[in-house]
N, C-alpha and C. Protein backbone atom coordinates (compact mmCIF):
# COMPACT_ATOMS: atom_id res chain seq x y z
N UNK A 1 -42.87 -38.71 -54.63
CA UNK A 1 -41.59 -39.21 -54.26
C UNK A 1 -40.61 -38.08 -53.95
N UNK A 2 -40.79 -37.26 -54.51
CA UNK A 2 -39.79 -35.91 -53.97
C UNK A 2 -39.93 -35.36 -52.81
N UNK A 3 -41.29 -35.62 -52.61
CA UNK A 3 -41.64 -34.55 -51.32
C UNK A 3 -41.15 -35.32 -50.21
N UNK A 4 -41.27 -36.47 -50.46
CA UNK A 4 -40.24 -37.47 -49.09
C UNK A 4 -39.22 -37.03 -49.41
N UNK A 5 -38.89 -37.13 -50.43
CA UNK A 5 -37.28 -37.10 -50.12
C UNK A 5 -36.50 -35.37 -49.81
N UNK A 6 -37.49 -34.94 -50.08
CA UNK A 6 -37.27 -33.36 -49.23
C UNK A 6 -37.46 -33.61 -47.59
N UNK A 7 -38.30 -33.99 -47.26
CA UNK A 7 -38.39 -34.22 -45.89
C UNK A 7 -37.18 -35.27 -45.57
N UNK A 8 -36.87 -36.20 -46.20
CA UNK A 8 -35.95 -36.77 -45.30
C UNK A 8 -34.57 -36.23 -45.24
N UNK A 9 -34.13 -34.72 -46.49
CA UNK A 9 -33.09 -34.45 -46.40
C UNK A 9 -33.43 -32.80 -46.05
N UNK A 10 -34.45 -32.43 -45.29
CA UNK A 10 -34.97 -31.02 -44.34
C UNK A 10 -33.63 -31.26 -43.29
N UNK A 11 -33.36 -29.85 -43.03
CA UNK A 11 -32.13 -29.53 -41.95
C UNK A 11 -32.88 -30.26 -40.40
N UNK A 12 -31.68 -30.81 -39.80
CA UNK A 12 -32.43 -31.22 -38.33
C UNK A 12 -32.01 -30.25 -37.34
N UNK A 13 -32.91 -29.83 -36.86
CA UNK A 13 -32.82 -28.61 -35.58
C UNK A 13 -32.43 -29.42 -34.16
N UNK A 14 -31.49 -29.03 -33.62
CA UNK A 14 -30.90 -29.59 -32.57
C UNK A 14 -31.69 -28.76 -31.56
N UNK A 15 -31.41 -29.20 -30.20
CA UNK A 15 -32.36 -28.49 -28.83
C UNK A 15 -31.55 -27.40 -28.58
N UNK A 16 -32.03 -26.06 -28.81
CA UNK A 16 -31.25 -25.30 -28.68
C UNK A 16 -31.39 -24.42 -26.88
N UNK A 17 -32.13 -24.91 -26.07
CA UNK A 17 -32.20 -24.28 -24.70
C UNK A 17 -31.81 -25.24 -23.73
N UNK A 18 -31.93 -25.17 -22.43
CA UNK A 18 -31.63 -25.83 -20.81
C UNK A 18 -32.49 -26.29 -20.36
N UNK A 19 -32.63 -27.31 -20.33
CA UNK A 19 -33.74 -27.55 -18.77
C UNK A 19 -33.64 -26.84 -17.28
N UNK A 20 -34.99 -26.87 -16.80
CA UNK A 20 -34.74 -26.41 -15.37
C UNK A 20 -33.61 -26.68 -14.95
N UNK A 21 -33.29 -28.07 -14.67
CA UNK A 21 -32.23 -29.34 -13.51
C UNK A 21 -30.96 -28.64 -13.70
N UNK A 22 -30.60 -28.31 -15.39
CA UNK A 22 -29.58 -27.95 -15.84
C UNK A 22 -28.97 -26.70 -15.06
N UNK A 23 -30.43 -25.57 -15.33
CA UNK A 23 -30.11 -24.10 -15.01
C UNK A 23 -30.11 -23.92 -13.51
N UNK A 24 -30.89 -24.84 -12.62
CA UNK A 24 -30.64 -24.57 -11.69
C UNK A 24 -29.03 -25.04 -10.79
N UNK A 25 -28.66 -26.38 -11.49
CA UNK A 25 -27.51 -27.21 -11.37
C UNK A 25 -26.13 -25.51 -11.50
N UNK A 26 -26.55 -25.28 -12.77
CA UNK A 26 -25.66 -24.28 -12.46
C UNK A 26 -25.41 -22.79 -12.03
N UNK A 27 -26.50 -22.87 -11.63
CA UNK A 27 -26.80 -21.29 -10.84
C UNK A 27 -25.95 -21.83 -9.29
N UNK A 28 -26.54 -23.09 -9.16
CA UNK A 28 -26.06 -23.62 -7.47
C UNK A 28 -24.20 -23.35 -7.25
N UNK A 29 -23.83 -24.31 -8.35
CA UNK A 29 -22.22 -23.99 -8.79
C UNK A 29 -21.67 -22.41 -8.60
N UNK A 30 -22.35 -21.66 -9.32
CA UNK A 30 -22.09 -19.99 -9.38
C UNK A 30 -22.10 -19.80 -7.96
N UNK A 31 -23.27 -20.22 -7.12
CA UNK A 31 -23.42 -19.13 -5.52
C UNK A 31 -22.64 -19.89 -4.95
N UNK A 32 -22.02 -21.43 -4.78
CA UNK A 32 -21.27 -21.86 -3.69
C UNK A 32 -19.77 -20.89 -4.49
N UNK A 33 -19.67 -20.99 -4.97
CA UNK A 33 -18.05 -20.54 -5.55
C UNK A 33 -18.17 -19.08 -4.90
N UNK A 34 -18.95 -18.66 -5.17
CA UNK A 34 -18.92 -16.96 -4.86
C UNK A 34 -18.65 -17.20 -3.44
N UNK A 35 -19.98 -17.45 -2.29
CA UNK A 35 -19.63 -17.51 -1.61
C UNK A 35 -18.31 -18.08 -0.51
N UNK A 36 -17.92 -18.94 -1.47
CA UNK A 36 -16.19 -19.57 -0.69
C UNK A 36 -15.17 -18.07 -0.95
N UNK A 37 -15.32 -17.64 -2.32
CA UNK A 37 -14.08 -16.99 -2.78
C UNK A 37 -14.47 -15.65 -2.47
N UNK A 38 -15.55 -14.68 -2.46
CA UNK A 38 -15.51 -13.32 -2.15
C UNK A 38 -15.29 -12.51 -0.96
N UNK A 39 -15.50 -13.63 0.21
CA UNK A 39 -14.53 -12.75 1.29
C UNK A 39 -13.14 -13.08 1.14
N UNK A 40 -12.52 -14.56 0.58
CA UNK A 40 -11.01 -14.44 0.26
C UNK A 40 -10.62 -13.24 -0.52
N UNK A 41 -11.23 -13.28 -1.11
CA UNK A 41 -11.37 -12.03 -2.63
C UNK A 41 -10.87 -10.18 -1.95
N UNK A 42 -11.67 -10.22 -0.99
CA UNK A 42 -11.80 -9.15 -0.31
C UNK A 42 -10.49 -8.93 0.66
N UNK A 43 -10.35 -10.10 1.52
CA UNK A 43 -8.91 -10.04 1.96
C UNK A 43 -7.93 -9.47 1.69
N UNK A 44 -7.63 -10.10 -0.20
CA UNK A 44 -6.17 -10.41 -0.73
C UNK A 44 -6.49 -9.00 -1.05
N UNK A 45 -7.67 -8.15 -1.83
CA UNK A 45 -7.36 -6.60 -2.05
C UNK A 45 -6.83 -5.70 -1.32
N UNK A 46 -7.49 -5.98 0.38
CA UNK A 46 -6.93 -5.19 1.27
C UNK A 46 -5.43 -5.42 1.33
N UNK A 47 -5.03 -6.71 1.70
CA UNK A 47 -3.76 -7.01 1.70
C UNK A 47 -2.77 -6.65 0.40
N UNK A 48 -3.38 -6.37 -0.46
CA UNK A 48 -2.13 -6.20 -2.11
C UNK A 48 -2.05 -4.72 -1.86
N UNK A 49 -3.17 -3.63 -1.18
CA UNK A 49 -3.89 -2.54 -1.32
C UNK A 49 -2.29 -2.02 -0.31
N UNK A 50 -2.20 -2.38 0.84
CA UNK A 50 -1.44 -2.41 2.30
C UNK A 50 0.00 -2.78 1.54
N UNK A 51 -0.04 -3.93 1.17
CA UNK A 51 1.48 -4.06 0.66
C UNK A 51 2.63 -2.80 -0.05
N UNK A 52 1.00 -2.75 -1.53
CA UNK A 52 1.70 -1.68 -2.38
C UNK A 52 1.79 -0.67 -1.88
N UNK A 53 1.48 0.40 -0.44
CA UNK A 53 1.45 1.35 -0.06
C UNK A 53 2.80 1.34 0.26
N UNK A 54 2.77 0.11 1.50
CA UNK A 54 4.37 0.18 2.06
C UNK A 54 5.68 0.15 1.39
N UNK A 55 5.12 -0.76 0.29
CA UNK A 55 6.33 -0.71 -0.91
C UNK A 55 6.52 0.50 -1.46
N UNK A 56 5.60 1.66 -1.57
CA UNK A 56 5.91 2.93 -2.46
C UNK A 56 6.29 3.58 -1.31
N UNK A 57 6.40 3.23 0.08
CA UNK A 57 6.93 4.13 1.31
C UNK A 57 8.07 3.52 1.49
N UNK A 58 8.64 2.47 1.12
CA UNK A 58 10.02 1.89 1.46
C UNK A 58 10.83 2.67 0.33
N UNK A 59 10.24 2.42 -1.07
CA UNK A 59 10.86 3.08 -1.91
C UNK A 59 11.21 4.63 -1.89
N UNK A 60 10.60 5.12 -1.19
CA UNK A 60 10.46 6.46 -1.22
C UNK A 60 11.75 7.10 -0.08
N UNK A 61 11.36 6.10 0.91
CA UNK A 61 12.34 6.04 2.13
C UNK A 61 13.77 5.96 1.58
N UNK A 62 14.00 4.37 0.88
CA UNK A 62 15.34 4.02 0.24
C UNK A 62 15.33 5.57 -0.94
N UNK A 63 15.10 5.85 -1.44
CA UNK A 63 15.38 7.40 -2.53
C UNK A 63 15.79 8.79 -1.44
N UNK A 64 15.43 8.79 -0.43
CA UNK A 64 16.09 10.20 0.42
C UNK A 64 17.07 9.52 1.06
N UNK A 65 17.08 8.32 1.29
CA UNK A 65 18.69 7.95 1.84
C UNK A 65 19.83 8.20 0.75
N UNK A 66 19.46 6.93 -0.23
CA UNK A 66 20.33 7.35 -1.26
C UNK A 66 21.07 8.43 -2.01
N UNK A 67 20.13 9.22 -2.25
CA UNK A 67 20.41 10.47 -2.29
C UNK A 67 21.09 11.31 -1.08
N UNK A 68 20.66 11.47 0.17
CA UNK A 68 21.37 12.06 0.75
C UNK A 68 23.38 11.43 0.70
N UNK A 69 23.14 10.33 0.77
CA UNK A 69 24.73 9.97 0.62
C UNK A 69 25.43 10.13 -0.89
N UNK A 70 24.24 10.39 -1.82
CA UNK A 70 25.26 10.25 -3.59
C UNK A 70 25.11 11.95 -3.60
N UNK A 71 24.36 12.86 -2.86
CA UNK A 71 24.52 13.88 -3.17
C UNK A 71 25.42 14.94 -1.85
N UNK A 72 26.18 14.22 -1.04
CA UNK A 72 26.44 14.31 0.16
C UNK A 72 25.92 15.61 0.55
N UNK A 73 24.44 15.65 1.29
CA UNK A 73 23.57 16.81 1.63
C UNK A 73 22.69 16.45 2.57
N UNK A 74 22.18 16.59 3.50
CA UNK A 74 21.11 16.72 4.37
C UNK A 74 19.63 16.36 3.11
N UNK A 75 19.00 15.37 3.25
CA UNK A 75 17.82 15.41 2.12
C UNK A 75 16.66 15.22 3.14
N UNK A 76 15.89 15.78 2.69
CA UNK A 76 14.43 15.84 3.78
C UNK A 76 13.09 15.21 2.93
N UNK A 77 12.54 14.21 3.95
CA UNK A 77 10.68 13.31 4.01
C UNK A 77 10.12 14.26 4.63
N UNK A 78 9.00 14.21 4.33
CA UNK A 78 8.29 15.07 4.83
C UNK A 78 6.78 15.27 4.37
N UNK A 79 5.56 15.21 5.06
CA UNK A 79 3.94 15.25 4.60
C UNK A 79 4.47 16.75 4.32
N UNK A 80 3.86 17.53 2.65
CA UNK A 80 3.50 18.73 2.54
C UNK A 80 2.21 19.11 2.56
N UNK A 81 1.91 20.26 3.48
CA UNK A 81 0.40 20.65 2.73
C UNK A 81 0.25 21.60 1.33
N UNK A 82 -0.74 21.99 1.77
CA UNK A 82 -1.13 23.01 0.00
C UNK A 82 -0.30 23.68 0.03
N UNK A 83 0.61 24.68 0.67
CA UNK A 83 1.68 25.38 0.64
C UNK A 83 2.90 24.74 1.23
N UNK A 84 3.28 23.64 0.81
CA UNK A 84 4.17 22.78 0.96
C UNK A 84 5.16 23.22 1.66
N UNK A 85 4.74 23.08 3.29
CA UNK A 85 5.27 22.80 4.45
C UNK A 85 5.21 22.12 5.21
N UNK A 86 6.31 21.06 5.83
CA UNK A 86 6.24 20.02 6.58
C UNK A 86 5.36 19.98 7.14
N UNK A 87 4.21 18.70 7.39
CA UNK A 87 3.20 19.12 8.52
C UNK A 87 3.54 17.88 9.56
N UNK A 88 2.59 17.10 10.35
CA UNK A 88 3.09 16.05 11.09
C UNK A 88 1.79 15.36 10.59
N UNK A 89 1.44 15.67 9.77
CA UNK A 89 -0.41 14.28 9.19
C UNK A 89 0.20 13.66 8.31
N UNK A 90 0.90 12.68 8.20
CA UNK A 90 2.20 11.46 7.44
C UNK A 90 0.83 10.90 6.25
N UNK A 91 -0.30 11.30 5.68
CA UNK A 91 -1.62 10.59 4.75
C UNK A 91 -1.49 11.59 3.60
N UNK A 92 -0.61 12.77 4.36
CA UNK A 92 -0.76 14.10 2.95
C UNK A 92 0.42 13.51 2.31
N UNK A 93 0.91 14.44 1.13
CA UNK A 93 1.74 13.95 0.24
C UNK A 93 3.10 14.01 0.84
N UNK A 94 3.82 12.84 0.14
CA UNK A 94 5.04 12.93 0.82
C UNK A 94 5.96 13.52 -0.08
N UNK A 95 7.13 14.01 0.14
CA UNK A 95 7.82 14.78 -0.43
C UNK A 95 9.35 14.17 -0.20
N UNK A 96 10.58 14.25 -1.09
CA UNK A 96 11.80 13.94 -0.88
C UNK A 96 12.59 15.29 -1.49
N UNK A 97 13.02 16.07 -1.04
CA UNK A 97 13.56 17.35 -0.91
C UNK A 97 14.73 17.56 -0.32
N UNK A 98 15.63 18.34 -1.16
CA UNK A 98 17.16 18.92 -0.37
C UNK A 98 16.50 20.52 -0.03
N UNK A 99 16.13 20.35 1.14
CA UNK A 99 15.46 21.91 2.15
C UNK A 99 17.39 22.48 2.94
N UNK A 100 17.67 23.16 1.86
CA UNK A 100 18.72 23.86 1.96
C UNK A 100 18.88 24.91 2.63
N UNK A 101 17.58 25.51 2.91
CA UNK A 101 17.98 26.71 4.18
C UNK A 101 17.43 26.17 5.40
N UNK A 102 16.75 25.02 5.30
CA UNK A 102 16.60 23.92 6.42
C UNK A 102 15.26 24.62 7.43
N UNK A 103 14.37 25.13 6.18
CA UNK A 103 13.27 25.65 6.66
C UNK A 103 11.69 25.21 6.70
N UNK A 104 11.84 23.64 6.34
CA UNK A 104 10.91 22.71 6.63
C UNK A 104 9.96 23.24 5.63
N UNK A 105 10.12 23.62 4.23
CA UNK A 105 9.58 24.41 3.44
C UNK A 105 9.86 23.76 2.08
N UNK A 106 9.47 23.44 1.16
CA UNK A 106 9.84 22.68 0.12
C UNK A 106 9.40 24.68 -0.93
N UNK A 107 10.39 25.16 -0.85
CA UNK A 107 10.73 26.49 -1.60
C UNK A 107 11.15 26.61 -3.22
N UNK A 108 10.87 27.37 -3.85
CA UNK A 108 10.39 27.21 -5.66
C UNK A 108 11.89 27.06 -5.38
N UNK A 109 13.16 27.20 -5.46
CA UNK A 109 14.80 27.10 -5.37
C UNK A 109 14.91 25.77 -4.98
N UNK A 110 14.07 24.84 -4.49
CA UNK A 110 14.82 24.14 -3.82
C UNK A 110 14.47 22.30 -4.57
N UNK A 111 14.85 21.44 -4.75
CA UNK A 111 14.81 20.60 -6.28
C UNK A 111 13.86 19.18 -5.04
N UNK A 112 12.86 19.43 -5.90
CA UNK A 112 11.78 17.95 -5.38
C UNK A 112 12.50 16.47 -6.21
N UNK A 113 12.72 15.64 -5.06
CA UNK A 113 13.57 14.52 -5.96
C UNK A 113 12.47 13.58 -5.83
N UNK A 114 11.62 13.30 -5.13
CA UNK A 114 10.31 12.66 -5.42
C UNK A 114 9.66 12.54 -4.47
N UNK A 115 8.78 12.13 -5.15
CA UNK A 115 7.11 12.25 -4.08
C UNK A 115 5.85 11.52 -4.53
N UNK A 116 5.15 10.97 -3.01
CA UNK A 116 4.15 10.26 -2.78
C UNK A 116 2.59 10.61 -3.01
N UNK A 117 2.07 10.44 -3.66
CA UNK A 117 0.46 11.38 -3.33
C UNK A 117 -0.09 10.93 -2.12
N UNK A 118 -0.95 11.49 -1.50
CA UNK A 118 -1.79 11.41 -0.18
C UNK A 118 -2.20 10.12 -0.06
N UNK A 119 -2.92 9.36 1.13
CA UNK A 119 -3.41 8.62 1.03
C UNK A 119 -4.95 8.75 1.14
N UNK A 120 -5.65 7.57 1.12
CA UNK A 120 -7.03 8.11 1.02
C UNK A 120 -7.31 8.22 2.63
N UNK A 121 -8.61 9.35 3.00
CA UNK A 121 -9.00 9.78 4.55
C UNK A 121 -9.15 8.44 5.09
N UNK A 122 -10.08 7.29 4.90
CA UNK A 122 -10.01 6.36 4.95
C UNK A 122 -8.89 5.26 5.75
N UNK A 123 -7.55 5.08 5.29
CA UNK A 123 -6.50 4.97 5.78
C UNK A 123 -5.76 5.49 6.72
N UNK A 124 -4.89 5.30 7.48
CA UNK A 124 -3.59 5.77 8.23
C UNK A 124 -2.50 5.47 8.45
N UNK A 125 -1.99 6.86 8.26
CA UNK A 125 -0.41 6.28 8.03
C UNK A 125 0.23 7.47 9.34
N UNK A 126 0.76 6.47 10.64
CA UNK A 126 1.39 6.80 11.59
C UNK A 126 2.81 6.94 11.55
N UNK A 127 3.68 8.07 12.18
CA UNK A 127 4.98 8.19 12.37
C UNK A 127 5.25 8.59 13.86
N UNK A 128 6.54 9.13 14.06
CA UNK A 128 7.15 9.24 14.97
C UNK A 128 6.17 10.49 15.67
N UNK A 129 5.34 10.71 16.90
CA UNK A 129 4.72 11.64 17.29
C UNK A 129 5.08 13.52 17.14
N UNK A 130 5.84 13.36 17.63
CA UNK A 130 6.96 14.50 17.51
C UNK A 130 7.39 15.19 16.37
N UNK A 131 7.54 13.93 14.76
CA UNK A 131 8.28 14.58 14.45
C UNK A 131 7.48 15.08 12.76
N UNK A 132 7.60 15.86 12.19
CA UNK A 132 6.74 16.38 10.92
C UNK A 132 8.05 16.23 9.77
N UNK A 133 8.86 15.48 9.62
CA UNK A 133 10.28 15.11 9.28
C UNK A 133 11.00 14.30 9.36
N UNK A 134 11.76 13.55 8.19
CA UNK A 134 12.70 12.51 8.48
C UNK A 134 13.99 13.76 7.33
N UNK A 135 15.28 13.69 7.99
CA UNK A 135 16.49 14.20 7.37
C UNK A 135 17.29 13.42 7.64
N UNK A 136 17.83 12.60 6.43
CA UNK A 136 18.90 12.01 6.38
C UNK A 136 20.25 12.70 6.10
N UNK A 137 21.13 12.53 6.76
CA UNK A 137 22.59 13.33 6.42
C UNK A 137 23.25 12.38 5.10
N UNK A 138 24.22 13.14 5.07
CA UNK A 138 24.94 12.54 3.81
C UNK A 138 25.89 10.78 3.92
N UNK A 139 25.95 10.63 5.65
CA UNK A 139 26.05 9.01 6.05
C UNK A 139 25.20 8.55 5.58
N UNK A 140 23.87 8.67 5.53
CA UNK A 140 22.94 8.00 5.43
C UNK A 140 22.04 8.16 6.79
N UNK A 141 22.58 8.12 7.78
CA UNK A 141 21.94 8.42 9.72
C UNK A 141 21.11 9.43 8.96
N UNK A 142 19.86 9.33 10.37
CA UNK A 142 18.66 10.21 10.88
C UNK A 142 19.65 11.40 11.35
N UNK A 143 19.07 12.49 11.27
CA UNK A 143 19.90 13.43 11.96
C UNK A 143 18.79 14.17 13.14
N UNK A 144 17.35 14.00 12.82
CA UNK A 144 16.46 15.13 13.10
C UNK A 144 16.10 14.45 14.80
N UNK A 145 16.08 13.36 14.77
CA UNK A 145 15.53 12.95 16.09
C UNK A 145 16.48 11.68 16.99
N UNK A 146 16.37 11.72 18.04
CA UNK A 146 16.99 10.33 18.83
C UNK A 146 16.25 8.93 18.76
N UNK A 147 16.73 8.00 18.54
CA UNK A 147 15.77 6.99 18.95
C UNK A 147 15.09 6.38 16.85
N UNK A 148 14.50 5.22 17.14
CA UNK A 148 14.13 4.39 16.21
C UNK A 148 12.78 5.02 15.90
N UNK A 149 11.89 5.26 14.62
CA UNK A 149 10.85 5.79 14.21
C UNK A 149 9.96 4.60 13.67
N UNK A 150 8.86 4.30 13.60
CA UNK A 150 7.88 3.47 12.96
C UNK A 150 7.06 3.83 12.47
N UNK A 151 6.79 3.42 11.10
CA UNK A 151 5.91 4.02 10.01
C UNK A 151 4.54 3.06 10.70
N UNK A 152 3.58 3.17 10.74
CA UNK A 152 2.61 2.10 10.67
C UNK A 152 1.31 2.63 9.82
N UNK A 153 1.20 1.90 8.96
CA UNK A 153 0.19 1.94 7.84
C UNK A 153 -1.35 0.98 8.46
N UNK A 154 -2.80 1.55 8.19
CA UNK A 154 -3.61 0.83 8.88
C UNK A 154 -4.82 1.19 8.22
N UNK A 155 -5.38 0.16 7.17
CA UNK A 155 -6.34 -0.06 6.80
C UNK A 155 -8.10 0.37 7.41
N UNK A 156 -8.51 1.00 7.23
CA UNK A 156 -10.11 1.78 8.26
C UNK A 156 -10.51 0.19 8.42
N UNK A 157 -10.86 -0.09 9.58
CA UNK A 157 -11.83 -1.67 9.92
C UNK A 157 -11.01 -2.49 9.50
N UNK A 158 -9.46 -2.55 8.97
CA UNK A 158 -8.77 -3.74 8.70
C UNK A 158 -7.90 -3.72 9.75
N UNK A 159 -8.16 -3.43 10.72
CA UNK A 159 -6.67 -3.26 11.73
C UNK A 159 -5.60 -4.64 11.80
N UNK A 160 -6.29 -5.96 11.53
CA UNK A 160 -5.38 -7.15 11.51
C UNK A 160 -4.48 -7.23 10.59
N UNK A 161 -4.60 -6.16 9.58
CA UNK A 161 -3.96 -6.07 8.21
C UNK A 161 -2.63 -5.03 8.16
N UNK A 162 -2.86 -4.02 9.73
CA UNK A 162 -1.91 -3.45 9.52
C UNK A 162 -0.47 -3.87 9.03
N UNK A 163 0.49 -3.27 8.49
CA UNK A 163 2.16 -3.00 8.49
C UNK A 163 2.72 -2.44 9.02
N UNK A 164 3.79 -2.50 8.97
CA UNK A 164 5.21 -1.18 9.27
C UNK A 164 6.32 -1.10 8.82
N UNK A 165 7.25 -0.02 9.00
CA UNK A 165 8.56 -0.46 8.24
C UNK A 165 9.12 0.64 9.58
N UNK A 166 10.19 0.03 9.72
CA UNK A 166 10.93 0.57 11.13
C UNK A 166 11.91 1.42 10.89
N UNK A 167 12.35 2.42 10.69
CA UNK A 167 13.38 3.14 10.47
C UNK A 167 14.33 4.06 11.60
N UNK A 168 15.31 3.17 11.34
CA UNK A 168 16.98 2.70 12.34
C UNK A 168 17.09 4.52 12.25
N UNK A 169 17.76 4.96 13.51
CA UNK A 169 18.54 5.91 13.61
C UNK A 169 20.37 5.97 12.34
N UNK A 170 20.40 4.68 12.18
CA UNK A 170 21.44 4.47 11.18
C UNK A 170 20.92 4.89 9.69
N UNK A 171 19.43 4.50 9.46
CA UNK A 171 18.83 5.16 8.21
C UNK A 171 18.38 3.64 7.18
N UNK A 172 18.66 2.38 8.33
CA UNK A 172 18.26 1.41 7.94
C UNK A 172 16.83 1.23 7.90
N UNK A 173 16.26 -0.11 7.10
CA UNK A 173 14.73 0.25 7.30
C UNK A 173 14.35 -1.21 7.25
N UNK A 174 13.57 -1.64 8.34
CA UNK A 174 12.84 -3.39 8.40
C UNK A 174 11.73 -3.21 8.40
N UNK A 175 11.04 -4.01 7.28
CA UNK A 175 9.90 -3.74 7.17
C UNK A 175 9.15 -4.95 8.08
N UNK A 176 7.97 -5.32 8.48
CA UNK A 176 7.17 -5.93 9.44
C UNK A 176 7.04 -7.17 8.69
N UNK A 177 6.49 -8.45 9.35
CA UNK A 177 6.47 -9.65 9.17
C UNK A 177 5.60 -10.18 10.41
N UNK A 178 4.98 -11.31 9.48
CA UNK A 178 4.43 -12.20 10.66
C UNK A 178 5.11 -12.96 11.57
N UNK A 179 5.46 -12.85 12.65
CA UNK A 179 6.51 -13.28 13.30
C UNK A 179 5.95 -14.81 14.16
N UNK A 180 5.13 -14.56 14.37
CA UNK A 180 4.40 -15.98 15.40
C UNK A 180 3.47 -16.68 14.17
N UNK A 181 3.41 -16.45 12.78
CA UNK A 181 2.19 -17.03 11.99
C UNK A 181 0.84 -16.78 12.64
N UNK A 182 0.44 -15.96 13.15
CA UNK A 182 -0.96 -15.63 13.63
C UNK A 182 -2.16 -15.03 12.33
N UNK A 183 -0.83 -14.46 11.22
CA UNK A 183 -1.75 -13.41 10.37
C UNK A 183 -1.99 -12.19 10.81
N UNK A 184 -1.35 -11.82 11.89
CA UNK A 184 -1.09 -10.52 11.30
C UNK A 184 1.24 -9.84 11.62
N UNK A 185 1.04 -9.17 11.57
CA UNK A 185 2.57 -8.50 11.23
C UNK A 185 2.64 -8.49 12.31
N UNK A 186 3.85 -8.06 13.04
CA UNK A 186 4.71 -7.83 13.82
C UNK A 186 5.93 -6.86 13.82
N UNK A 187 6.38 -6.55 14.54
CA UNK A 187 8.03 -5.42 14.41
C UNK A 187 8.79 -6.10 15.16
N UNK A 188 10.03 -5.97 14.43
CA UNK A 188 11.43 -6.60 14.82
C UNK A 188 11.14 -6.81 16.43
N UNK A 189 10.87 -6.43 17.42
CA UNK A 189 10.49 -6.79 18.56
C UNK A 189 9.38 -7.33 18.98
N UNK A 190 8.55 -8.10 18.15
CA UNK A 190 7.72 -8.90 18.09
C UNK A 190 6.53 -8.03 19.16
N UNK A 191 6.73 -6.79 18.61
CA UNK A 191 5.27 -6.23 19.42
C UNK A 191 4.13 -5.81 17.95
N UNK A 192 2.76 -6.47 18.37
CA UNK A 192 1.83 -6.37 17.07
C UNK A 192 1.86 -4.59 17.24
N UNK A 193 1.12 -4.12 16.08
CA UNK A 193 1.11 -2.96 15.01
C UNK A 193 -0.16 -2.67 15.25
N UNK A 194 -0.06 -1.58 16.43
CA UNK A 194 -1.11 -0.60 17.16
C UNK A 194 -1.33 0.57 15.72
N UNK A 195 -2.84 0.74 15.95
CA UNK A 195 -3.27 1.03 15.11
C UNK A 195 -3.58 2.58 15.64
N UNK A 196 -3.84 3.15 16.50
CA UNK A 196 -4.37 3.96 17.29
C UNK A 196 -3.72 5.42 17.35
């Protein structure tokens, strides 16, 4: 009589694994999801990747204006190379500098108010052809060149993804937008963002 009644009060082992139907049921779930969401996936990186660039170039932009008018001085943008001199390749580091003997030279005397690191080879970041320099005067105005400048930022193989931010001879700055809803950007004159 005990030994039943050990068996009828023995622990009950529940099913502890999956059936095929199960595992395959949800392997199927896993690959459709992937496949819907990993080129979205891929998109939104490039696109957050592009955003945050332009945002640390607007910011950088708005900081040598500002400064040039709170410190009423000529303040200089500018790509430095290894011996931190203006170059015209806008991917090297950017620099915000009062270049006081106005020698396109970021010089141990002379006070770095901030700066961009490079971008990766990969990327491009286009400016005004001409110019290896943006100097804002103490108005706030461009002083160095005539005419409106365009930053254009451009993803390697993402070219639909490019941006820009337009910067006014006044020292204003519009950054790009989709203007027709097509998906990709545009400039205040509704011309798309040549990559080239």
């Amino acid at each position: 009589m005990r030994n039943q009644l050990r068996r009828v009060n023995a622990p009950y082992y529940q099913q502890l694994g999956i059936t095929l139907i199960e595992l395959m049921t949800a392997v199927s779930i896993v690959s459709i999801t992937a496949a819907i969401t990993l080129p979205n996936l891929n998109d939104f990186v490039i696109r957050m990747e592009v955003d945050a660039e332009l945002s640390e170039l607007h910011r950088l932009l708005l900081t040598a204006r500002n400064s040039a008018i709170n410190s009423e001085r000529d303040i200089t943008l500018c790509p430095l190379n290894s011996n931190n001199k203006c170059q015209r390749d806008w991917r090297l580091r950017l620099a915000v500098f009062d270049d006081r003997n106005n020698n396109q030279v970021l010089d141990n005397n002379e006070r770095l108010i901030a700066s961009k690191a490079e971008i990766p080879k990969q990327r491009q970041l286009h400016y005004h052809k001409l110019s290896s320099r943006i100097v804002y005067a103490a108005t706030g105005r461009i002083t160095n060149f005539a005419g409106n400048g365009t930053f254009r930022y451009c993803p390697d193989n993402h070219h639909d993804k490019a941006r820009a931010i337009r910067v006014a001879t006044s020292g204003r700055l519009y950054l790009s937008t989709d203007l027709d809803a097509d998906g990709k950007d545009e400039t205040r004159d509704n011309q798309e963002i040549a990559c080239n």
